[in-house]
Structures are given as C-alpha cells and as structure tokens.
Protein backbone atom coordinates (compact mmCIF):
# COMPACT_ATOMS: atom_id res chain seq x y z
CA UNK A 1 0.00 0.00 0.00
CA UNK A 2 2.59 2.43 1.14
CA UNK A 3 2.39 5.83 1.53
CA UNK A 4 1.26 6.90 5.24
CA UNK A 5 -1.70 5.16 4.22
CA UNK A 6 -1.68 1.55 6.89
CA UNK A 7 -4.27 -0.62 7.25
CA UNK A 8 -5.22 -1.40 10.83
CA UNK A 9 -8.28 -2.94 12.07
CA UNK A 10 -11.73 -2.58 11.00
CA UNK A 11 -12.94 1.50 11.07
CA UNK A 12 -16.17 2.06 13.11
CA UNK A 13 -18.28 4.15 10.62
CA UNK A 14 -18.06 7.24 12.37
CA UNK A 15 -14.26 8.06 10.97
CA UNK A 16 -15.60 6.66 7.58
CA UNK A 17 -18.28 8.90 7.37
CA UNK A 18 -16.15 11.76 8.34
CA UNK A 19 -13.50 11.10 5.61
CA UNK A 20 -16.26 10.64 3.08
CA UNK A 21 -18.28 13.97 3.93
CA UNK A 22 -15.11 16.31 2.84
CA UNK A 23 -15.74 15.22 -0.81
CA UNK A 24 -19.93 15.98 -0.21
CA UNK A 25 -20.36 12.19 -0.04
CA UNK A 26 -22.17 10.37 2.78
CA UNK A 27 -22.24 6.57 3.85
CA UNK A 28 -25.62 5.64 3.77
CA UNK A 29 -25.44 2.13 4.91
CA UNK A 30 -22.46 -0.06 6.27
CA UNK A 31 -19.38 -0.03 4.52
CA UNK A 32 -17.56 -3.26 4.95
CA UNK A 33 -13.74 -4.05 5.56
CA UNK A 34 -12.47 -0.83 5.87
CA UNK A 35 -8.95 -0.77 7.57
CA UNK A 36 -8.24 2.98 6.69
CA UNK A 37 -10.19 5.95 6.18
CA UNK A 38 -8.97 9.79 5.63
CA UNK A 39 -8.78 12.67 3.89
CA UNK A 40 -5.98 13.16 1.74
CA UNK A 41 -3.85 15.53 -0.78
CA UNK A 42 -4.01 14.22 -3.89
CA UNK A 43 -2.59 16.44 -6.81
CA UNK A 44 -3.57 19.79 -4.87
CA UNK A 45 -7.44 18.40 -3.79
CA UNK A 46 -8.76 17.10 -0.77
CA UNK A 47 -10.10 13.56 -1.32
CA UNK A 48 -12.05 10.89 0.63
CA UNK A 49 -8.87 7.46 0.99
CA UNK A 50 -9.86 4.65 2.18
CA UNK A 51 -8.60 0.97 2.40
CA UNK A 52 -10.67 -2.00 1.95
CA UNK A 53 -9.99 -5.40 2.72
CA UNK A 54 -10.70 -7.96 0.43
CA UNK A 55 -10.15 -11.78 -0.09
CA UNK A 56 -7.23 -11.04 -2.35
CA UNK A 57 -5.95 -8.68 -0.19
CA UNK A 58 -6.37 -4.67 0.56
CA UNK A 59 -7.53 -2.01 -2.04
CA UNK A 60 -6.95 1.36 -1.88
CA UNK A 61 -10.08 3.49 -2.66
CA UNK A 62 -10.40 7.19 -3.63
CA UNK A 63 -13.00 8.66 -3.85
CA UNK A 64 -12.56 12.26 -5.98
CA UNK A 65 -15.56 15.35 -6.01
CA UNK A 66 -14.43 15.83 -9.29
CA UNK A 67 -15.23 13.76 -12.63
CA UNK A 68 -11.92 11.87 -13.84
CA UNK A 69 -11.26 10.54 -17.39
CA UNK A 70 -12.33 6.62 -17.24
CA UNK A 71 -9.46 3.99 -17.47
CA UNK A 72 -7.47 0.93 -16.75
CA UNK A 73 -3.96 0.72 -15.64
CA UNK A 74 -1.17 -1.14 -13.80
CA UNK A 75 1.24 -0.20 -10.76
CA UNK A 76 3.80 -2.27 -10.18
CA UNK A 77 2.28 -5.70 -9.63
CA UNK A 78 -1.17 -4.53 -8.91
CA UNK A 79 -3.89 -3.48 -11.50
CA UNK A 80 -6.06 0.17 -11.11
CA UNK A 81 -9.33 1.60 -12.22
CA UNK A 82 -10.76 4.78 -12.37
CA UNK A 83 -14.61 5.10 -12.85
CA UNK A 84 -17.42 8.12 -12.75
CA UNK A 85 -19.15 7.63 -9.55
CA UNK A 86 -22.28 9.73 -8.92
CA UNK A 87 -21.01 13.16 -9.06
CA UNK A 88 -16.83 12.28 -8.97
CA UNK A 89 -15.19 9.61 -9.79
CA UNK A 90 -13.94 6.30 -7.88
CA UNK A 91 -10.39 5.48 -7.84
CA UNK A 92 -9.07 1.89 -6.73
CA UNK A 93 -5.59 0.07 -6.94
CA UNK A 94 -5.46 -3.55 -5.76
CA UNK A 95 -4.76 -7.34 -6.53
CA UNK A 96 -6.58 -8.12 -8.98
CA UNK A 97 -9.47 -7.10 -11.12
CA UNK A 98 -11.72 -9.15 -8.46
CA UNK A 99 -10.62 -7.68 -6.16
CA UNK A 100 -11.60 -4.11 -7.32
CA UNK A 101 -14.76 -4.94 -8.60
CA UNK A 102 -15.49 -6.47 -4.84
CA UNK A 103 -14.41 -2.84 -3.76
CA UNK A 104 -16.17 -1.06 -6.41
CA UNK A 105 -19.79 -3.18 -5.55
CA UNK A 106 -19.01 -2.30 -1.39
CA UNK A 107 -18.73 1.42 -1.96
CA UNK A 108 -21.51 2.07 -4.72
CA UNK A 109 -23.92 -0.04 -2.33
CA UNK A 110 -22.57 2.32 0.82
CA UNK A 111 -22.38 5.82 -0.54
CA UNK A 112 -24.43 7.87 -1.50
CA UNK A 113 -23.74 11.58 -3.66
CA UNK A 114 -26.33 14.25 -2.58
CA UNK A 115 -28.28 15.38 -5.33
C-alpha cells in the first residue's frame, strides 16, 4: 500500500463517514472491511482514501468530487481503475481485477452523492 496510508483494524463508521463527507459524499449504509479511512492531498485536492480489505488482499479506494477521465492501468504488480461515480469519480488500486470490482460493488452499495 505504502504511503502513510496503513491498514489497521476494522474502522467504526463514524471516521468513515467523516473522511467521506469532505468530498460531499455520505455513507448511507455499512461499509464493509475498511482498515483505513482519511482525507488526503491528492494532486492539490482534498479527497475521501480509504482501504478495503478484500479476499485477495487490501484495495486502496479514492473517492474524488471531481469527474476523472475513465481507465485501466497497472502499478507495479497490482492493476487500477478509475470510474465516474455519482457526481466524482472512484479510484481503486489492488490485486486483482476481483478484487476491485469487490471494492467497487461495497462502496456504490454504501455511498451515496447528494443530489
């Protein structure tokens, strides 16, 4: 994962909700397997980062206010994904492909973008 980004253990959904409201998102029902939650600096904006766990392994999620050009990529030995989501744009890097779409599914069933 790296970064100062660690997972720990499981996040209660108060610090989750917290890191998710900076972007205007909410968590609307339980978000599952999150080992890190916070807002971040990414590229000069504040962002919702979180970590879930997954069966393959931890994926890092970012959630972005902003809309972000769709696409596929690789880091290292892990594959990447960014996707419009609501009103921004979802960001993940993990394992596998599985693995993202397992992170993907979690989040879009959790959050919610006011209109």
């Amino acid at each position: 994962i790296g970064g100062h980004a660690q997972a720990g253990r499981v996040r209660e959904p108060e610090p989750v909700a917290g890191s998710l409201h900076v972007v205007g998102a909410r968590l609307d029902s339980e978000l599952a397997g999150v080992v890190f939650a916070d807002r971040c600096d990414f590229f000069g904006r504040t962002i919702a980062h979180l970590i879930l766990q997954t069966s393959s392994g931890p994926v890092v999620v970012m959630l972005l206010p902003e809309h972000a050009k769709a696409q596929v990529f690789s880091r290292g030995n892990q594959v990447g994904r960014i996707e419009p989501f609501g009103h921004g744009t979802l960001a993940l890097l993990g394992a596998d492909a599985a693995s993202l779409d397992d992170a993907s599914a979690r989040v879009r069933a959790a959050v919610r973008w006011p209109a």
